[in-house]
PDB file of N, CA and C in Angstrom:
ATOM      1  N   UNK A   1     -20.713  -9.462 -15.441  1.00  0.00           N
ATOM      2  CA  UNK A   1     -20.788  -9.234 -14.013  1.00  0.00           C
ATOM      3  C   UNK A   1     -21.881 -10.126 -13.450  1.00  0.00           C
ATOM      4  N   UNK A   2     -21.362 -10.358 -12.582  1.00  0.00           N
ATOM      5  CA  UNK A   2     -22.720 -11.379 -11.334  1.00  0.00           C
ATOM      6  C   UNK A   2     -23.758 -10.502 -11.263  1.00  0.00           C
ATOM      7  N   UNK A   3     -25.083 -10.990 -11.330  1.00  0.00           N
ATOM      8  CA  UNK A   3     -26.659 -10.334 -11.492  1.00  0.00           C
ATOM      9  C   UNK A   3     -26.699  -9.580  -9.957  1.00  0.00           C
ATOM     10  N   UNK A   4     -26.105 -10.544  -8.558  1.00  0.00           N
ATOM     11  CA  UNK A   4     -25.714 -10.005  -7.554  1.00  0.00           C
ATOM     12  C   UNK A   4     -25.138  -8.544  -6.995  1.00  0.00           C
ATOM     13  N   UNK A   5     -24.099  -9.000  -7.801  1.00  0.00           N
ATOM     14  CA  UNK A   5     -22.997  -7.720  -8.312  1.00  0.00           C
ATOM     15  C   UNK A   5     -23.747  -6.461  -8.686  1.00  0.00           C
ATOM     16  N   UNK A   6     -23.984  -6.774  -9.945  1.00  0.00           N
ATOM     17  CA  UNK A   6     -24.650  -5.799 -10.901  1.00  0.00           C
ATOM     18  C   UNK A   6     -26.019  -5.194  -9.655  1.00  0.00           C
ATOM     19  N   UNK A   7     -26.800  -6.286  -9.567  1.00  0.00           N
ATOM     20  CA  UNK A   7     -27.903  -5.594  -8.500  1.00  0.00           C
ATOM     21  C   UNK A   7     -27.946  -4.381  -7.591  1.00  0.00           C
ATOM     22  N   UNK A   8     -26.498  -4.782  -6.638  1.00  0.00           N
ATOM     23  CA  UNK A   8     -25.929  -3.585  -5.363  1.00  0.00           C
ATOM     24  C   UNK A   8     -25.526  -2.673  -6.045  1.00  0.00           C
ATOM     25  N   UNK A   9     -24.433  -2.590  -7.659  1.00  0.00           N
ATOM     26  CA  UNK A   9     -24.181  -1.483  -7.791  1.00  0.00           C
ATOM     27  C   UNK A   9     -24.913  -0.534  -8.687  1.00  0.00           C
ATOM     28  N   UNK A  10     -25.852  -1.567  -9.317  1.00  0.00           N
ATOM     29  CA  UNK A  10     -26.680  -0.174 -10.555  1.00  0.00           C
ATOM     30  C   UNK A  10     -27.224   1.318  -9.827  1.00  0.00           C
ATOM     31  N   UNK A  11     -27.548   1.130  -8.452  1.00  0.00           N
ATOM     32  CA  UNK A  11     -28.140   2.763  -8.697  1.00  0.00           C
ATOM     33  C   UNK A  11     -27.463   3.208  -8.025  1.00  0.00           C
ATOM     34  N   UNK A  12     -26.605   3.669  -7.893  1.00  0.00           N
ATOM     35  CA  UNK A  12     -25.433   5.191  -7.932  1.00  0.00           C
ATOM     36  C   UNK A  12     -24.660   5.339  -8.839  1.00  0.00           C
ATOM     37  N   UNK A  13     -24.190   3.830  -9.461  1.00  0.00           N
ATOM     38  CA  UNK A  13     -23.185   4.045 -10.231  1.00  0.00           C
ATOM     39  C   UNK A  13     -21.796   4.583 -10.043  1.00  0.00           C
ATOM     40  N   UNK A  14     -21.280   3.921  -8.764  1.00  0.00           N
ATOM     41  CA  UNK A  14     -19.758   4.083  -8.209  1.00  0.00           C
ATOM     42  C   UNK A  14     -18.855   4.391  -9.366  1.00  0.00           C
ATOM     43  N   UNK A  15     -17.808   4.905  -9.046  1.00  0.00           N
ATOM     44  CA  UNK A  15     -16.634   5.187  -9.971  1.00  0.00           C
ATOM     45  C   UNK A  15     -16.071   4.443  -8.851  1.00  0.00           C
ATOM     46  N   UNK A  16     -16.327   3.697  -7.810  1.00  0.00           N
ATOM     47  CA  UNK A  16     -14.915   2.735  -7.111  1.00  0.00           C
ATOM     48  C   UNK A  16     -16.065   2.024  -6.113  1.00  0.00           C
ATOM     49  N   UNK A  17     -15.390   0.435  -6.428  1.00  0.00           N
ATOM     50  CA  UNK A  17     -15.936   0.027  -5.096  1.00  0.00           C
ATOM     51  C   UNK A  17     -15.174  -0.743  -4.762  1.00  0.00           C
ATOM     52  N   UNK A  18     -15.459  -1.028  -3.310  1.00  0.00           N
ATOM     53  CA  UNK A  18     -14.101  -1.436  -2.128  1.00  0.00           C
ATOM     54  C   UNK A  18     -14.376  -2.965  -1.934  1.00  0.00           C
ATOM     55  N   UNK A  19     -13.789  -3.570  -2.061  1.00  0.00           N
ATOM     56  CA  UNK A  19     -13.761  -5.169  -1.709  1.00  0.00           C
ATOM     57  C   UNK A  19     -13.048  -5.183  -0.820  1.00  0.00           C
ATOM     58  N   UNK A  20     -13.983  -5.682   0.994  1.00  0.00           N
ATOM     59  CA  UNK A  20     -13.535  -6.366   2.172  1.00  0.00           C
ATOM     60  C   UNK A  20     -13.645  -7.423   1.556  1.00  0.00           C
ATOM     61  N   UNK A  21     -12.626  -8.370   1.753  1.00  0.00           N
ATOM     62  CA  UNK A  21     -12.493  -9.508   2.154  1.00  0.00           C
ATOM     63  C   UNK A  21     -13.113 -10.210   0.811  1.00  0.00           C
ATOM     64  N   UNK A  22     -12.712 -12.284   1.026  1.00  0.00           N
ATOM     65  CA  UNK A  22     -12.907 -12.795  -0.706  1.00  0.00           C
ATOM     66  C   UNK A  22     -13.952 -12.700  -1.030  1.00  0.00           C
ATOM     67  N   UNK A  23     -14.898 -13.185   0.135  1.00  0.00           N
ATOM     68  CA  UNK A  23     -16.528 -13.320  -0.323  1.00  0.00           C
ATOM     69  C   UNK A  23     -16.644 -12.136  -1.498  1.00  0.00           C
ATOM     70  N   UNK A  24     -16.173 -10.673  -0.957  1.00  0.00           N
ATOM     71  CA  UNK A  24     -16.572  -9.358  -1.822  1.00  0.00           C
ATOM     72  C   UNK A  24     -16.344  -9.529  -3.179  1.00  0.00           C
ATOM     73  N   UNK A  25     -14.643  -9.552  -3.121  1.00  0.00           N
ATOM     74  CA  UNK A  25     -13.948  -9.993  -4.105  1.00  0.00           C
ATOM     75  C   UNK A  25     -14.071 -10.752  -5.180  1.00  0.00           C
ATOM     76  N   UNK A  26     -14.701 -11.973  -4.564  1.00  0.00           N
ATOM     77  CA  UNK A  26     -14.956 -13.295  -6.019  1.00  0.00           C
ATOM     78  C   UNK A  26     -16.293 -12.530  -6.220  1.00  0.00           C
ATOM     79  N   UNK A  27     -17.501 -12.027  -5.584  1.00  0.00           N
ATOM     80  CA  UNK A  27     -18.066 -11.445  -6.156  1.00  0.00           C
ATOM     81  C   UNK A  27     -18.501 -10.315  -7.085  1.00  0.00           C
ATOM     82  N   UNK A  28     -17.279  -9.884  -7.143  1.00  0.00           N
ATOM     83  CA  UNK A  28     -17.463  -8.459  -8.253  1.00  0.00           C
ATOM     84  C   UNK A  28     -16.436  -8.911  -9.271  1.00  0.00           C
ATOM     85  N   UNK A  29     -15.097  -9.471  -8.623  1.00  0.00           N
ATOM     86  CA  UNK A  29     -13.992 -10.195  -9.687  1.00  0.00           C
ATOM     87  C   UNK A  29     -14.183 -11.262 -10.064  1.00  0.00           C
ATOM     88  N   UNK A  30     -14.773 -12.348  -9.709  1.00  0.00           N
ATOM     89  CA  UNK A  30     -14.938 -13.902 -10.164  1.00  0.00           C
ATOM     90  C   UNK A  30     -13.485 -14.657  -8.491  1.00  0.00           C
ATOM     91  N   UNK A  31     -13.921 -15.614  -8.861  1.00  0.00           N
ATOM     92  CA  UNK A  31     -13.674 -16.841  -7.839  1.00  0.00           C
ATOM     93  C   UNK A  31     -12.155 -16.566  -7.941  1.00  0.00           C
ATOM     94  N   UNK A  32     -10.990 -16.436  -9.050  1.00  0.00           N
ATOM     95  CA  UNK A  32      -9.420 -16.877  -9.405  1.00  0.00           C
ATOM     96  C   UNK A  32      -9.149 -15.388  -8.429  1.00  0.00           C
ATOM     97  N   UNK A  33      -9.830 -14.003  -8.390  1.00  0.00           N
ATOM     98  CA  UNK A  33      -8.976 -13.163  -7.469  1.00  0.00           C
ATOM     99  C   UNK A  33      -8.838 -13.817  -6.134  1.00  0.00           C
ATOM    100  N   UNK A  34      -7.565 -13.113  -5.584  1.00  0.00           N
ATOM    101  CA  UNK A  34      -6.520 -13.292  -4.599  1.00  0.00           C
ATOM    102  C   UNK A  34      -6.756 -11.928  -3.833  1.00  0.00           C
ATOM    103  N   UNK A  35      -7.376 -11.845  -2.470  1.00  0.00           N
ATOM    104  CA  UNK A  35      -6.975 -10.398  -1.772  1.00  0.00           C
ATOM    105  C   UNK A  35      -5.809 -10.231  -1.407  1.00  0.00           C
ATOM    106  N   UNK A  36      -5.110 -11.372  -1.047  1.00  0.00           N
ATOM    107  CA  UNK A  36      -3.339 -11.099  -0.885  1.00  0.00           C
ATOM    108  C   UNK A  36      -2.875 -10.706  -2.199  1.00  0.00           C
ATOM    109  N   UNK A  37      -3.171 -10.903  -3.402  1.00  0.00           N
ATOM    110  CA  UNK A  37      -2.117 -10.308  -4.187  1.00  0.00           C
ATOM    111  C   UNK A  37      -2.601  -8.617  -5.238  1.00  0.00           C
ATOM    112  N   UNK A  38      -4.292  -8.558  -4.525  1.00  0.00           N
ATOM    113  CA  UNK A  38      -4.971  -7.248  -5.092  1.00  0.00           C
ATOM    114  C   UNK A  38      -5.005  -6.236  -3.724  1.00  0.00           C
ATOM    115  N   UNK A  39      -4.563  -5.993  -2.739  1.00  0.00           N
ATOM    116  CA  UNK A  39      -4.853  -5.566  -1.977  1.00  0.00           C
ATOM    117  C   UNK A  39      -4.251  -4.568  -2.183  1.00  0.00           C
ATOM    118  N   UNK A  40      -4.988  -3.158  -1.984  1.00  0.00           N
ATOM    119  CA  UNK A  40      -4.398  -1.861  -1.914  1.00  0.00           C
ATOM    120  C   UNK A  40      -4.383  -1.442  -3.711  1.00  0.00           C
ATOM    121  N   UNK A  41      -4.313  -2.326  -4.252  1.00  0.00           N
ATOM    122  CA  UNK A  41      -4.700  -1.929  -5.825  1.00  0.00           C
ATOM    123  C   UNK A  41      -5.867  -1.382  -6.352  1.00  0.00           C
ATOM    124  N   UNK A  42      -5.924  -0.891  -7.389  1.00  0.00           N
ATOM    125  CA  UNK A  42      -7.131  -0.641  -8.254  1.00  0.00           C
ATOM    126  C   UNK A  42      -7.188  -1.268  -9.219  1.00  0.00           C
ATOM    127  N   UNK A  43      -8.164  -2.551  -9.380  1.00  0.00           N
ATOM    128  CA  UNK A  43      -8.564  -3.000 -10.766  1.00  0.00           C
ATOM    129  C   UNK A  43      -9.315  -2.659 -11.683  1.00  0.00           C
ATOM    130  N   UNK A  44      -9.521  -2.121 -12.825  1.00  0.00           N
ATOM    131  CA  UNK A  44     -10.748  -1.779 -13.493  1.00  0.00           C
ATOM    132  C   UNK A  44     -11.449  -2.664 -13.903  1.00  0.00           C
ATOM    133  N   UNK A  45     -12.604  -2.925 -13.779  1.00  0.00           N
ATOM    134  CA  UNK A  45     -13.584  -3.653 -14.068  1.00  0.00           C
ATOM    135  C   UNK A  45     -14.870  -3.157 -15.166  1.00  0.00           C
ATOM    136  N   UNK A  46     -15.591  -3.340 -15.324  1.00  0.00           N
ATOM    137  CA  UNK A  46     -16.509  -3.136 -16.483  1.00  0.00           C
ATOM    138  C   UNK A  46     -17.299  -1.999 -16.493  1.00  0.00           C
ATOM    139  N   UNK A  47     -17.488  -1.654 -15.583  1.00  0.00           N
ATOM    140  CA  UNK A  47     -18.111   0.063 -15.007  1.00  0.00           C
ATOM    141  C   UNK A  47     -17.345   0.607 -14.347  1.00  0.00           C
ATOM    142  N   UNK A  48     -16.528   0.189 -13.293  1.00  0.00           N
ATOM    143  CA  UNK A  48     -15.988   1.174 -12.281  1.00  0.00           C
ATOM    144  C   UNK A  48     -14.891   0.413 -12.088  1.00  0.00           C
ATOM    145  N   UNK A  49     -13.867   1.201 -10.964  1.00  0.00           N
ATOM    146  CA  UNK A  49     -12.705   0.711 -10.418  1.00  0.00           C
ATOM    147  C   UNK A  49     -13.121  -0.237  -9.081  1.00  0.00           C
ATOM    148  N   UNK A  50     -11.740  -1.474  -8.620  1.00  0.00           N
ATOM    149  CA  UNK A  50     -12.649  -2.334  -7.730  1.00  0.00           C
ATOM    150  C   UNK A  50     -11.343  -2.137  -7.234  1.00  0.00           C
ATOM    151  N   UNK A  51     -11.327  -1.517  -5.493  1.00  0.00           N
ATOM    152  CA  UNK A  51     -10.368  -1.838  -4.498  1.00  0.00           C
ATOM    153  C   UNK A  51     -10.237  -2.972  -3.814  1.00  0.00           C
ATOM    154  N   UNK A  52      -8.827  -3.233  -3.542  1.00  0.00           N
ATOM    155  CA  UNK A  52     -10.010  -4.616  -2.430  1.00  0.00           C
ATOM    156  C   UNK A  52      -9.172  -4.495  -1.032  1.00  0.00           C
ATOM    157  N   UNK A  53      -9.544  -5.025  -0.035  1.00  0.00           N
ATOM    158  CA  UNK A  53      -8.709  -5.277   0.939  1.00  0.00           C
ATOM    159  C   UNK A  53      -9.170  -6.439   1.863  1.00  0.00           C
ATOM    160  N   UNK A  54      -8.212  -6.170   3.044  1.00  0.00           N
ATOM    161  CA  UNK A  54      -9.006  -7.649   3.972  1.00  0.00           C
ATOM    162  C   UNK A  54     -10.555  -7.150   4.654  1.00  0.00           C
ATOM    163  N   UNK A  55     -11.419  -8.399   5.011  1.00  0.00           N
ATOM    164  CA  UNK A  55     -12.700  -7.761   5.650  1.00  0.00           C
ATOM    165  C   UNK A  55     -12.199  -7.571   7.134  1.00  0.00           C
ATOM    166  N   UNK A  56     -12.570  -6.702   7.726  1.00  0.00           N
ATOM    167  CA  UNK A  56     -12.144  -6.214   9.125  1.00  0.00           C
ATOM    168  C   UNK A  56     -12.336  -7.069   9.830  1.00  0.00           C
ATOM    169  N   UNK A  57     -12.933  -7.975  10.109  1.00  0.00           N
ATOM    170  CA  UNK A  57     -13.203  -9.468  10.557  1.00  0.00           C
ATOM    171  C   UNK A  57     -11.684 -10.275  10.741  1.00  0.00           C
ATOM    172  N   UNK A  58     -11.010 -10.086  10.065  1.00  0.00           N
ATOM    173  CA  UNK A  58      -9.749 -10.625   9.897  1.00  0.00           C
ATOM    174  C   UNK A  58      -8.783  -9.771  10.628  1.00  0.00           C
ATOM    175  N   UNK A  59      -8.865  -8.451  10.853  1.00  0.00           N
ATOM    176  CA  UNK A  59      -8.005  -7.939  11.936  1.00  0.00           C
ATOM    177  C   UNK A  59      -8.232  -8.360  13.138  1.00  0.00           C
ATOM    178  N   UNK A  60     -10.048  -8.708  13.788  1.00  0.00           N
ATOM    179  CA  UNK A  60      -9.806  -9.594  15.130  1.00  0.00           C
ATOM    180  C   UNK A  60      -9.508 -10.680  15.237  1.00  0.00           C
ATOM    181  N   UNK A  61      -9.213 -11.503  14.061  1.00  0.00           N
ATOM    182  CA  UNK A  61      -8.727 -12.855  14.006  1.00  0.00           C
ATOM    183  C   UNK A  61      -6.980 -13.171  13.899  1.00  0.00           C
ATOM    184  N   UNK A  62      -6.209 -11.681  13.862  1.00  0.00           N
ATOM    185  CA  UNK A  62      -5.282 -11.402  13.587  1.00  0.00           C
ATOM    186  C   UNK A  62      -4.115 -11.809  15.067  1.00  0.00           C
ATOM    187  N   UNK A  63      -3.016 -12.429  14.604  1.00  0.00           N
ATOM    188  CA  UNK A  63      -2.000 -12.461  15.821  1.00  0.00           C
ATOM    189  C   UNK A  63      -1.370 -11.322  16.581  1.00  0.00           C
ATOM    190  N   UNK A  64      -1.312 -10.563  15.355  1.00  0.00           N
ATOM    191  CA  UNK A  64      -0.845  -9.108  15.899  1.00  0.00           C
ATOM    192  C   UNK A  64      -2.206  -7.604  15.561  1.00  0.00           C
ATOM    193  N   UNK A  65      -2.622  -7.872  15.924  1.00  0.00           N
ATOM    194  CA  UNK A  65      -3.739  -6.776  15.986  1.00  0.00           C
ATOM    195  C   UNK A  65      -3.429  -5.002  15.111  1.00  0.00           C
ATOM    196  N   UNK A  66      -2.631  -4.949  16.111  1.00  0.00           N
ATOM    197  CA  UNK A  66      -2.227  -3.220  15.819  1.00  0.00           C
ATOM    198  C   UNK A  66      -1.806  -3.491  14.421  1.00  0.00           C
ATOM    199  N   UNK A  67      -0.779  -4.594  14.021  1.00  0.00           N
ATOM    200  CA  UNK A  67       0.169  -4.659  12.221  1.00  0.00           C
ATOM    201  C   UNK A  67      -1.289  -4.760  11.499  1.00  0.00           C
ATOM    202  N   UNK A  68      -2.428  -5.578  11.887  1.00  0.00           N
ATOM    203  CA  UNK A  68      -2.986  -6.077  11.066  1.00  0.00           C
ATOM    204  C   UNK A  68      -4.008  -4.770  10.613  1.00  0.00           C
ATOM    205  N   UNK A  69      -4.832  -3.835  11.889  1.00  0.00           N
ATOM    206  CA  UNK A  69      -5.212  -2.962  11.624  1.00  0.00           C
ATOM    207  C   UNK A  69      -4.188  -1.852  10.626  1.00  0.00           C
ATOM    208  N   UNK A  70      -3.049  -1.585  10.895  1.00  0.00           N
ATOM    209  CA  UNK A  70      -2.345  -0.689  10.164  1.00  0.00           C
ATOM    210  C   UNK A  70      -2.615  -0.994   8.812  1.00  0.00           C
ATOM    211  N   UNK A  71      -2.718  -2.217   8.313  1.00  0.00           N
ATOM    212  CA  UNK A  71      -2.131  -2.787   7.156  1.00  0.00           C
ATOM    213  C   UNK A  71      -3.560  -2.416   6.308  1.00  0.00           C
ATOM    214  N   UNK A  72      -5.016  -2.593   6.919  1.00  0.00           N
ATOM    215  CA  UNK A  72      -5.584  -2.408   6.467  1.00  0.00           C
ATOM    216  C   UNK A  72      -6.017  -0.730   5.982  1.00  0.00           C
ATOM    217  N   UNK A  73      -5.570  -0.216   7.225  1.00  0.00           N
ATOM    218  CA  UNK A  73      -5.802   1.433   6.963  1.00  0.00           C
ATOM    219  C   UNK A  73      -4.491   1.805   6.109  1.00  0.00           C
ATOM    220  N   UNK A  74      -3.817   1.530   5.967  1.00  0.00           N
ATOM    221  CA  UNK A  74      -2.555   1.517   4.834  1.00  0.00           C
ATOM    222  C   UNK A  74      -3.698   1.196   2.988  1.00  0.00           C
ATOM    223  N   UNK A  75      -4.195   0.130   3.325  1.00  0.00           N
ATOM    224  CA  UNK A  75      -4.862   0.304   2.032  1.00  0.00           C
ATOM    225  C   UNK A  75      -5.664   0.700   1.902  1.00  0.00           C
ATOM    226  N   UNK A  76      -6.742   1.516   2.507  1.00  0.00           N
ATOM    227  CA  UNK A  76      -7.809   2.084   2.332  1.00  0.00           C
ATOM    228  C   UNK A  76      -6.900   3.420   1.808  1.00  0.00           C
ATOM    229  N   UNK A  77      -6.279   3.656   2.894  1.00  0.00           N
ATOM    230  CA  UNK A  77      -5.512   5.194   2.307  1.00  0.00           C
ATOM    231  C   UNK A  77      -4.717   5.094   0.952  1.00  0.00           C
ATOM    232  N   UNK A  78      -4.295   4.122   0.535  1.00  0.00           N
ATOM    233  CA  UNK A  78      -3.870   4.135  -0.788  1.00  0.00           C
ATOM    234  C   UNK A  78      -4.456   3.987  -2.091  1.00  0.00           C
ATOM    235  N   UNK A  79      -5.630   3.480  -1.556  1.00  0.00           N
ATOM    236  CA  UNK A  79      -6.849   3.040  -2.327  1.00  0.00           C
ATOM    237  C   UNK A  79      -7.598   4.730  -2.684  1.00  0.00           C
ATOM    238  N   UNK A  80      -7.903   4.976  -2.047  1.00  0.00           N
ATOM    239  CA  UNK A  80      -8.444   6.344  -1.840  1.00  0.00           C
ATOM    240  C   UNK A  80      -7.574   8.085  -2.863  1.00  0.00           C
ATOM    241  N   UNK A  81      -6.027   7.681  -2.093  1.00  0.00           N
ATOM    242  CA  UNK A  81      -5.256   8.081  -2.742  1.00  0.00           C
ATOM    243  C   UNK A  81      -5.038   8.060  -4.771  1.00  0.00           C
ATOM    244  N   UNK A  82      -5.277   6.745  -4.953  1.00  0.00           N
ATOM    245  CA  UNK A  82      -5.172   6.277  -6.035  1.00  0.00           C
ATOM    246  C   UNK A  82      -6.398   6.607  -6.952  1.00  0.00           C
ATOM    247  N   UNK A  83      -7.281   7.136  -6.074  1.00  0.00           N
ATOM    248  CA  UNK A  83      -8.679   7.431  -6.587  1.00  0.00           C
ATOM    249  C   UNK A  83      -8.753   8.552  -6.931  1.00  0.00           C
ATOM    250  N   UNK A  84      -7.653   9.119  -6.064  1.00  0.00           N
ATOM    251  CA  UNK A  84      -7.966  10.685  -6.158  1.00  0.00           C
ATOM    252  C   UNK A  84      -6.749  11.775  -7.422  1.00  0.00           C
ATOM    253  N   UNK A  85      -5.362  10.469  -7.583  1.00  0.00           N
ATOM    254  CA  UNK A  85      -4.744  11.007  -8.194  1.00  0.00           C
ATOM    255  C   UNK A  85      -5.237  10.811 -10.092  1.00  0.00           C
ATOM    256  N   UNK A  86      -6.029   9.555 -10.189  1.00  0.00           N
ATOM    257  CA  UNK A  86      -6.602   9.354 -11.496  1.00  0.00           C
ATOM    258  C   UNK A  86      -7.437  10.737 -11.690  1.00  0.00           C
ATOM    259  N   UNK A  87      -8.283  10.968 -10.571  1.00  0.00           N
ATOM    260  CA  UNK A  87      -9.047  11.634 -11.574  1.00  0.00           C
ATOM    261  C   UNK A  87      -8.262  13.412 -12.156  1.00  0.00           C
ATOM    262  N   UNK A  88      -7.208  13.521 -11.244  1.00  0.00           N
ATOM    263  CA  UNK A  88      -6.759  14.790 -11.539  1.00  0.00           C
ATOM    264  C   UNK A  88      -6.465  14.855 -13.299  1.00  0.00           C
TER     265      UNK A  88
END
């Protein structure tokens, strides 16, 4: 893990953390993740699970606003979901 990485998450010790957008992403996954093709997923990573989605920044940069917001609250809620059915 990036010393970065590792830095933000050592003291709580998440069981999930959420990746807005690539910057997040290449930082907890390395540079080759894709948020278009991890989005709304759960990856496991070396301590915890890593969600990712777009950074909200990108819904005001968006052509269609309302699809783009949906899309993102679509993966938070599935993300969340997915969090909640593992641990049962």
């Amino acid at each position: 893990m990036r010393p970065l990485a590792d830095h933000r998450t050592r003291p709580g010790r998440p069981d999930l953390v959420i990746c807005l957008g690539a910057i997040a992403t290449h930082a907890i996954l390395g540079t080759k993740a894709k948020v278009t093709e991890l989005r709304g997923l759960l990856v496991e990573h070396e301590h915890f699970r890593v969600g990712v989605t777009v950074h909200p920044s990108a819904i005001l940069r968006a052509p269609d606003r309302a699809r783009a917001y949906s899309g993102f609250v679509d993966d938070l809620q599935a993300l969340f979901a997915k969090t909640r059915s593992s641990r049962s």
